[in-house]
C-alpha atoms as a PDB file:
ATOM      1  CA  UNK A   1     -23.821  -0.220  12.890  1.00  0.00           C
ATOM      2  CA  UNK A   2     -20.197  -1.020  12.193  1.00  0.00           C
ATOM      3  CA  UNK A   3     -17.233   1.193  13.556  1.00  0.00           C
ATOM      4  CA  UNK A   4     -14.813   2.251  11.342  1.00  0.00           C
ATOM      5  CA  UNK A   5     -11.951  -0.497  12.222  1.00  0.00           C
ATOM      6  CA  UNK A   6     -14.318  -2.932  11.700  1.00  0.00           C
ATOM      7  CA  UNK A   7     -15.537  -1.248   8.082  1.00  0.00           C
ATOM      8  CA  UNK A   8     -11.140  -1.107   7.372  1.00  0.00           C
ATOM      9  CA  UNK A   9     -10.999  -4.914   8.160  1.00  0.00           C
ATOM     10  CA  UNK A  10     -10.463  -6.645   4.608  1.00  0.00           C
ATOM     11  CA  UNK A  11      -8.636  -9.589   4.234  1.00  0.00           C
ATOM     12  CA  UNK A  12      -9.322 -12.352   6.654  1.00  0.00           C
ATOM     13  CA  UNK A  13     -12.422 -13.525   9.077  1.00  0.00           C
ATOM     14  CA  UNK A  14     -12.272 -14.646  12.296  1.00  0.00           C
ATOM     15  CA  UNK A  15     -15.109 -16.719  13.988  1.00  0.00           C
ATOM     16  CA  UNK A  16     -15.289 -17.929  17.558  1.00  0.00           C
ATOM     17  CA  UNK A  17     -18.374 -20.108  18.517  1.00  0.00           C
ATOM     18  CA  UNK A  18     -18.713 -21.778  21.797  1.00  0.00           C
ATOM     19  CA  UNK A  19     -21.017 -24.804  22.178  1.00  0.00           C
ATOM     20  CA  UNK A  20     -21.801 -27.741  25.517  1.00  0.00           C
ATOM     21  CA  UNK A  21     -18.726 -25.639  27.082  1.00  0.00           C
ATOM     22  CA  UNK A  22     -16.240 -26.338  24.014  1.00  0.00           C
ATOM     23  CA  UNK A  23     -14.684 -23.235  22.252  1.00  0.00           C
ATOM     24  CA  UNK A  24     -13.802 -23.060  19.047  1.00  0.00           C
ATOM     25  CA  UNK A  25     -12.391 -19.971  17.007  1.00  0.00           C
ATOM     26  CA  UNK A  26     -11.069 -20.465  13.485  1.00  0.00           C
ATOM     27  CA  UNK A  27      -9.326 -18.293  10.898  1.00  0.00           C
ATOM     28  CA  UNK A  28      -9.224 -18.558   6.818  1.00  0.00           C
ATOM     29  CA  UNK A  29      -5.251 -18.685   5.811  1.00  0.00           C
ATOM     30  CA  UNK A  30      -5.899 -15.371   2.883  1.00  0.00           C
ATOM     31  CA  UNK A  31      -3.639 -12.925   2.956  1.00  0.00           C
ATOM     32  CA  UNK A  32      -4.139  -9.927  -0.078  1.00  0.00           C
ATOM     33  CA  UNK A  33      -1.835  -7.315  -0.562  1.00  0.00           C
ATOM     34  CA  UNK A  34      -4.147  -4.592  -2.467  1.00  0.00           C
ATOM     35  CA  UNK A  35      -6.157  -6.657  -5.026  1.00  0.00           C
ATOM     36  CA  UNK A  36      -4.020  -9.792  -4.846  1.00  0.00           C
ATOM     37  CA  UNK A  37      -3.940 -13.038  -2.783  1.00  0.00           C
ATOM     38  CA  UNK A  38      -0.211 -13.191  -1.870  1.00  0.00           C
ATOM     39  CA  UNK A  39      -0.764 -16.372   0.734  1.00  0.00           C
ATOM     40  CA  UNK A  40      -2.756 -19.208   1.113  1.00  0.00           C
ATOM     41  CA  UNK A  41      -2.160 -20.683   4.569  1.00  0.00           C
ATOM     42  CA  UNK A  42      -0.962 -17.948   6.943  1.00  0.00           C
ATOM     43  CA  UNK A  43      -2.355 -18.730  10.583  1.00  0.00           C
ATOM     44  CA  UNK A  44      -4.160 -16.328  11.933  1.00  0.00           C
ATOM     45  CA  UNK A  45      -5.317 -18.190  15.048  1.00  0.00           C
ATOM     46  CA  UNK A  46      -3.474 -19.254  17.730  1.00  0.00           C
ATOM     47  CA  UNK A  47      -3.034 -20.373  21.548  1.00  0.00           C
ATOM     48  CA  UNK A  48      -1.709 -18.089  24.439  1.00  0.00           C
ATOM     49  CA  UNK A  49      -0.698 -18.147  28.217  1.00  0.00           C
ATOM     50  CA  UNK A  50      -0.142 -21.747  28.444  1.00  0.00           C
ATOM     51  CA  UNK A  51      -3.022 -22.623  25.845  1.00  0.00           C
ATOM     52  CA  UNK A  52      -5.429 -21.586  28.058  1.00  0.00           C
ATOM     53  CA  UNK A  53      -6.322 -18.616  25.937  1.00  0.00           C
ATOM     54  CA  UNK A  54      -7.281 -19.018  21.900  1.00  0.00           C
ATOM     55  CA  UNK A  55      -7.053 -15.681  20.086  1.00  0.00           C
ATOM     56  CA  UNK A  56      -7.935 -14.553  16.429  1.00  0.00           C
ATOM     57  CA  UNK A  57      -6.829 -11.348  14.671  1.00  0.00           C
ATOM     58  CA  UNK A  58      -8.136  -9.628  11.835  1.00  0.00           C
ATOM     59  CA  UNK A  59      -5.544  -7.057  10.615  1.00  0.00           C
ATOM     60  CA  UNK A  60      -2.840  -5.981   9.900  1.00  0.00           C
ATOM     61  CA  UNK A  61      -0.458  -9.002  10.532  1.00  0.00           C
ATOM     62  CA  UNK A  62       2.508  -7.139  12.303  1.00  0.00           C
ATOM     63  CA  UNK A  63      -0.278  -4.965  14.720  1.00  0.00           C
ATOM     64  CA  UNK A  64      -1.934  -7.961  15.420  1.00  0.00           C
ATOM     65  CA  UNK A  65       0.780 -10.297  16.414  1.00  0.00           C
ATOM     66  CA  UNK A  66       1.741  -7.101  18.679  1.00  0.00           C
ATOM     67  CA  UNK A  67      -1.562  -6.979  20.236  1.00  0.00           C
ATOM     68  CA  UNK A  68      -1.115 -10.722  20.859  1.00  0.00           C
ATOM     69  CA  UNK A  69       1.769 -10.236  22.769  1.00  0.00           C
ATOM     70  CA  UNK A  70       0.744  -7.236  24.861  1.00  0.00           C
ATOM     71  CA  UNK A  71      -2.230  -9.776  25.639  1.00  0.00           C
ATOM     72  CA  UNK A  72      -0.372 -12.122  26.755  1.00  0.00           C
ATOM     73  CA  UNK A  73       1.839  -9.886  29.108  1.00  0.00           C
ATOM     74  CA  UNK A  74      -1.288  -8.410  30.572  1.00  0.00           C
ATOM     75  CA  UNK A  75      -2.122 -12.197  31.453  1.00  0.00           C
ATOM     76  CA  UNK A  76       0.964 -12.813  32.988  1.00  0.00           C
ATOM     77  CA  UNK A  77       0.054  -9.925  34.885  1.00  0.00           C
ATOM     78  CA  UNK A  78      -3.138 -10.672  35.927  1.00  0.00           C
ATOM     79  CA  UNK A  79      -2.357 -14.421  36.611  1.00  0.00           C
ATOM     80  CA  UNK A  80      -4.937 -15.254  33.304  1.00  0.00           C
ATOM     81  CA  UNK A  81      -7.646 -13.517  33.956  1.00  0.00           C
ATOM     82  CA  UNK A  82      -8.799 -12.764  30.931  1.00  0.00           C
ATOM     83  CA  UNK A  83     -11.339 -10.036  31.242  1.00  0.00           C
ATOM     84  CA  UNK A  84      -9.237  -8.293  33.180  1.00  0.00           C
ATOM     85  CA  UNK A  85      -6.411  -8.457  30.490  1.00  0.00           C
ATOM     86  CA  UNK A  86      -8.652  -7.552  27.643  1.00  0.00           C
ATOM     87  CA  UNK A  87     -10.369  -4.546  29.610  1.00  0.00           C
ATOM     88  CA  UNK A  88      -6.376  -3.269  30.169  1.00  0.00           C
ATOM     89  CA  UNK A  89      -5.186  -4.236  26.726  1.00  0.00           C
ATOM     90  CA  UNK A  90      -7.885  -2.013  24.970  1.00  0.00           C
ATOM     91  CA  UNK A  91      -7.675   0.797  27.382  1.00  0.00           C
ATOM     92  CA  UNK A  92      -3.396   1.002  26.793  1.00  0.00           C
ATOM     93  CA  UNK A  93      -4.444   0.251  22.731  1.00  0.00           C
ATOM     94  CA  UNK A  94      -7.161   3.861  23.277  1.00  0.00           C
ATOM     95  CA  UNK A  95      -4.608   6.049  24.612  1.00  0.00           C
ATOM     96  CA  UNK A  96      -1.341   5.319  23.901  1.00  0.00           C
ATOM     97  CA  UNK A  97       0.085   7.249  21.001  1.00  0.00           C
ATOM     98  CA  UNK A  98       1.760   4.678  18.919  1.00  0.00           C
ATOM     99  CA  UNK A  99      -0.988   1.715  19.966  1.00  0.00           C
ATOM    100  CA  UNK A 100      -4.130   4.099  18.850  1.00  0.00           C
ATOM    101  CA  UNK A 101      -2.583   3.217  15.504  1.00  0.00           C
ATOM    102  CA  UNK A 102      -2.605   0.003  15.395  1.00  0.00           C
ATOM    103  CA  UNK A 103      -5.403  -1.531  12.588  1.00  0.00           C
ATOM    104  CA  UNK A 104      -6.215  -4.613  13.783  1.00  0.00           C
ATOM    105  CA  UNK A 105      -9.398  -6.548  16.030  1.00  0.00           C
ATOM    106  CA  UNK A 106      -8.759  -9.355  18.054  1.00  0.00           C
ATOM    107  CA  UNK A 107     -10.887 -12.506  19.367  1.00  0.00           C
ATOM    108  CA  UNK A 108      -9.551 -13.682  22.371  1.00  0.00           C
ATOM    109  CA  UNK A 109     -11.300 -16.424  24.516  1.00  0.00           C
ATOM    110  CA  UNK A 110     -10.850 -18.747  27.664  1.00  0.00           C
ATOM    111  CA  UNK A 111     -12.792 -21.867  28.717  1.00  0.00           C
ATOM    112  CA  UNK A 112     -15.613 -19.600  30.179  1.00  0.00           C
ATOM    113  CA  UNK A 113     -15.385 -16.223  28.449  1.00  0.00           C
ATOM    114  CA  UNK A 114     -15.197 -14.625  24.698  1.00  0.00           C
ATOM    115  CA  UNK A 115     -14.443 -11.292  23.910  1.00  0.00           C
ATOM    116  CA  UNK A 116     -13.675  -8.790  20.980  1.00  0.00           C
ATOM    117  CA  UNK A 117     -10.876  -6.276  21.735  1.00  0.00           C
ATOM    118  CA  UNK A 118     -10.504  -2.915  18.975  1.00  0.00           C
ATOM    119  CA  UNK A 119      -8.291   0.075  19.329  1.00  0.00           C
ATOM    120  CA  UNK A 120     -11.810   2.077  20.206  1.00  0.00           C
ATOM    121  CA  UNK A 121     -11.708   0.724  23.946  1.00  0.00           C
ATOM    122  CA  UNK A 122     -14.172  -1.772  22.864  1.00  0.00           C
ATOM    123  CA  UNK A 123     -14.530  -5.347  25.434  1.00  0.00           C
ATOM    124  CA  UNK A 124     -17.679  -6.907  23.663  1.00  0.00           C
ATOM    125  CA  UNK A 125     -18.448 -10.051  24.936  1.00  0.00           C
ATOM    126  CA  UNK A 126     -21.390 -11.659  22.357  1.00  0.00           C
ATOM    127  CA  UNK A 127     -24.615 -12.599  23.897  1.00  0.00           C
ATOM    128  CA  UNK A 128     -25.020 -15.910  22.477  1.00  0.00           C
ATOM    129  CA  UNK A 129     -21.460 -17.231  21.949  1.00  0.00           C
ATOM    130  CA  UNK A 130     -20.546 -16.263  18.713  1.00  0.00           C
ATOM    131  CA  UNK A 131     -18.243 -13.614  17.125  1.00  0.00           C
ATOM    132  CA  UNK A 132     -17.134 -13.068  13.689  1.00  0.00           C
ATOM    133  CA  UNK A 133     -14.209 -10.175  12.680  1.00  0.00           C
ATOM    134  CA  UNK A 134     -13.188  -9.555   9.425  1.00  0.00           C
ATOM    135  CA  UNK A 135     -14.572  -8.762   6.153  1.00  0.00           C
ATOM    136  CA  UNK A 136     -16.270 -12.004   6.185  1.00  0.00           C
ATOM    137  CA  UNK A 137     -17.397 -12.009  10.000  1.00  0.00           C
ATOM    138  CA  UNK A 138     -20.640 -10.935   9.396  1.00  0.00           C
ATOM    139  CA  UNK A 139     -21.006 -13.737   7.040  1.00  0.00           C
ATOM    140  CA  UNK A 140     -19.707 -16.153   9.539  1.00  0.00           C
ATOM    141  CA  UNK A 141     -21.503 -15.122  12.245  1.00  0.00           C
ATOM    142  CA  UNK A 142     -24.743 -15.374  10.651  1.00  0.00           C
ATOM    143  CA  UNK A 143     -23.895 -19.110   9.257  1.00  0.00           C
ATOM    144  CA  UNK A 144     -22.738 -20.078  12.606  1.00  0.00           C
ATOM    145  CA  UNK A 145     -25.961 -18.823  14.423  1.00  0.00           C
ATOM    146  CA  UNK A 146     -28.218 -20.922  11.793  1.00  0.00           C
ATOM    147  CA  UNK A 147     -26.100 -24.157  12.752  1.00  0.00           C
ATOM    148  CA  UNK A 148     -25.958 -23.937  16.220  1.00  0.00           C
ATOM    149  CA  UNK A 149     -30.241 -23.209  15.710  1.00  0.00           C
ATOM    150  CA  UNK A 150     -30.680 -25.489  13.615  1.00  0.00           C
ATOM    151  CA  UNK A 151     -28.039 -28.718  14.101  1.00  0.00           C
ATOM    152  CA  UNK A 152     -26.605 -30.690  16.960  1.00  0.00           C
ATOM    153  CA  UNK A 153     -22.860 -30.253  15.477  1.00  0.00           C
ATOM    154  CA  UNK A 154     -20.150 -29.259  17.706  1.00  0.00           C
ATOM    155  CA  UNK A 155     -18.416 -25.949  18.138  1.00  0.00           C
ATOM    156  CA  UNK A 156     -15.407 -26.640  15.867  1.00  0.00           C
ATOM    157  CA  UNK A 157     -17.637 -28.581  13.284  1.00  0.00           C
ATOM    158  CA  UNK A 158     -20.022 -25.301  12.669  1.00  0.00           C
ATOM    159  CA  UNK A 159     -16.778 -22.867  12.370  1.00  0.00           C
ATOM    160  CA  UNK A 160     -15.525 -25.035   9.703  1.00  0.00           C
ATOM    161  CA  UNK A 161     -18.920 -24.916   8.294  1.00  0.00           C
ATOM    162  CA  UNK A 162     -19.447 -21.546   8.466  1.00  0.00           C
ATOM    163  CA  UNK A 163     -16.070 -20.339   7.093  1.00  0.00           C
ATOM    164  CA  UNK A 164     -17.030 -22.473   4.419  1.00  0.00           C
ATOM    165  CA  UNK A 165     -19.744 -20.199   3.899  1.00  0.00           C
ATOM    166  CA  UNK A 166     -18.323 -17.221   4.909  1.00  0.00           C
ATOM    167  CA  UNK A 167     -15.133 -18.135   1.654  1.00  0.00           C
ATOM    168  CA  UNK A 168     -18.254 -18.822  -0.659  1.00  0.00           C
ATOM    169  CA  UNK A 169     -19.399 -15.163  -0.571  1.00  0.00           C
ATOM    170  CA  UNK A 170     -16.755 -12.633   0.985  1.00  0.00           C
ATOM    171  CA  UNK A 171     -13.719 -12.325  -2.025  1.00  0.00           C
ATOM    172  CA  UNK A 172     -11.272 -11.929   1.095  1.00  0.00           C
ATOM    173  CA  UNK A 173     -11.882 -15.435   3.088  1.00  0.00           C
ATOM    174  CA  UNK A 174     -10.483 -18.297   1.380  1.00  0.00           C
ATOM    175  CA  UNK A 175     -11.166 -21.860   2.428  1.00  0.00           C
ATOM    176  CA  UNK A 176      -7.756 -23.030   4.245  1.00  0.00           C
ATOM    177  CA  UNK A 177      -9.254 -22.542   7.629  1.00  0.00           C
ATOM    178  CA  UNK A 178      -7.298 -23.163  11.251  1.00  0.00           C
ATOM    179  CA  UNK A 179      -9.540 -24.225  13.842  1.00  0.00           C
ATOM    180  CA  UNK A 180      -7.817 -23.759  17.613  1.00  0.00           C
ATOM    181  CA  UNK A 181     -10.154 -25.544  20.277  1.00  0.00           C
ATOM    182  CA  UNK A 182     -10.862 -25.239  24.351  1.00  0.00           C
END
């Protein structure tokens, strides 16, 4: 069942899959504003901590380039150990007043690990290494776990792919996809 900040997530889909130890996590470039597309190419994936890290944020832009940079404090912090950083990251976004309202969910990966972060205390790292966020994450997901079944391409070919799919069916993912790899 989906929580509610995953339900309030319209407007972008974020997909990580991870393949023969390569990582890749891609975002669509939409961006509406109520009922209309406003941009085409806005990046919603990007590199972190020396780009050792890849994260992806579904969101509201200015929360999740926030979270992105408490992440990457908490790394510094931590010397890059990312599920350390995540795990602290969602417990300060839980219980501190002005972070609890924050409406965003972030991807955020390293060469060996993949989590998603939410405001709810959540640290979910997938079972078979894929994630989707975003209205069309569920979409992505689902395309990306029939490719890696059911092909030999590599990670960053199947999250093209699946965005692909993902744009052909949710109104809120568009095709302009960035692909960050590990």
């Amino acid at each position: 069942m989906q929580s509610e900040a995953v339900k309030k997530m319209r407007g972008t889909t974020i997909l990580a899959v991870r393949r023969k130890e390569r990582l890749a996590v891609g975002g669509d470039g939409q961006v509406t504003l109520g009922d209309s597309v406003v941009k085409h190419q806005a990046k919603k994936v990007r590199k972190i901590y020396n780009e050792r890290i890849v994260v992806g944020f579904a969101g509201a832009t200015a929360d999740a380039l926030n979270l992105t940079e408490r992440l990457e404090a908490k790394l510094e912090r931590y010397n890059g150990n990312l599920t350390r950083s995540a795990v602290e990251l969602a417990r300060d976004w839980r219980t501190d007043k002005v972070l609890r309202r924050l409406e965003a969910l972030m991807i955020a990966a390293d060469d060996t690990r993949m989590y998603l972060v939410s405001g709810n205390g959540d640290v979910i790292e997938p079972d078979e290494g894929v994630i989707g966020i975003g209205s069309g994450g569920v979409a992505a997901q689902a395309a990306a776990r029939a490719l890696l079944a059911n092909t030999d391409l590599d990670a960053e070919k199947i999250v093209t792919e699946a965005m692909k799919i993902a744009a052909s069916i949710c109104i809120y993912t568009n095709e302009q996809v960035t692909v960050e790899t590990l």
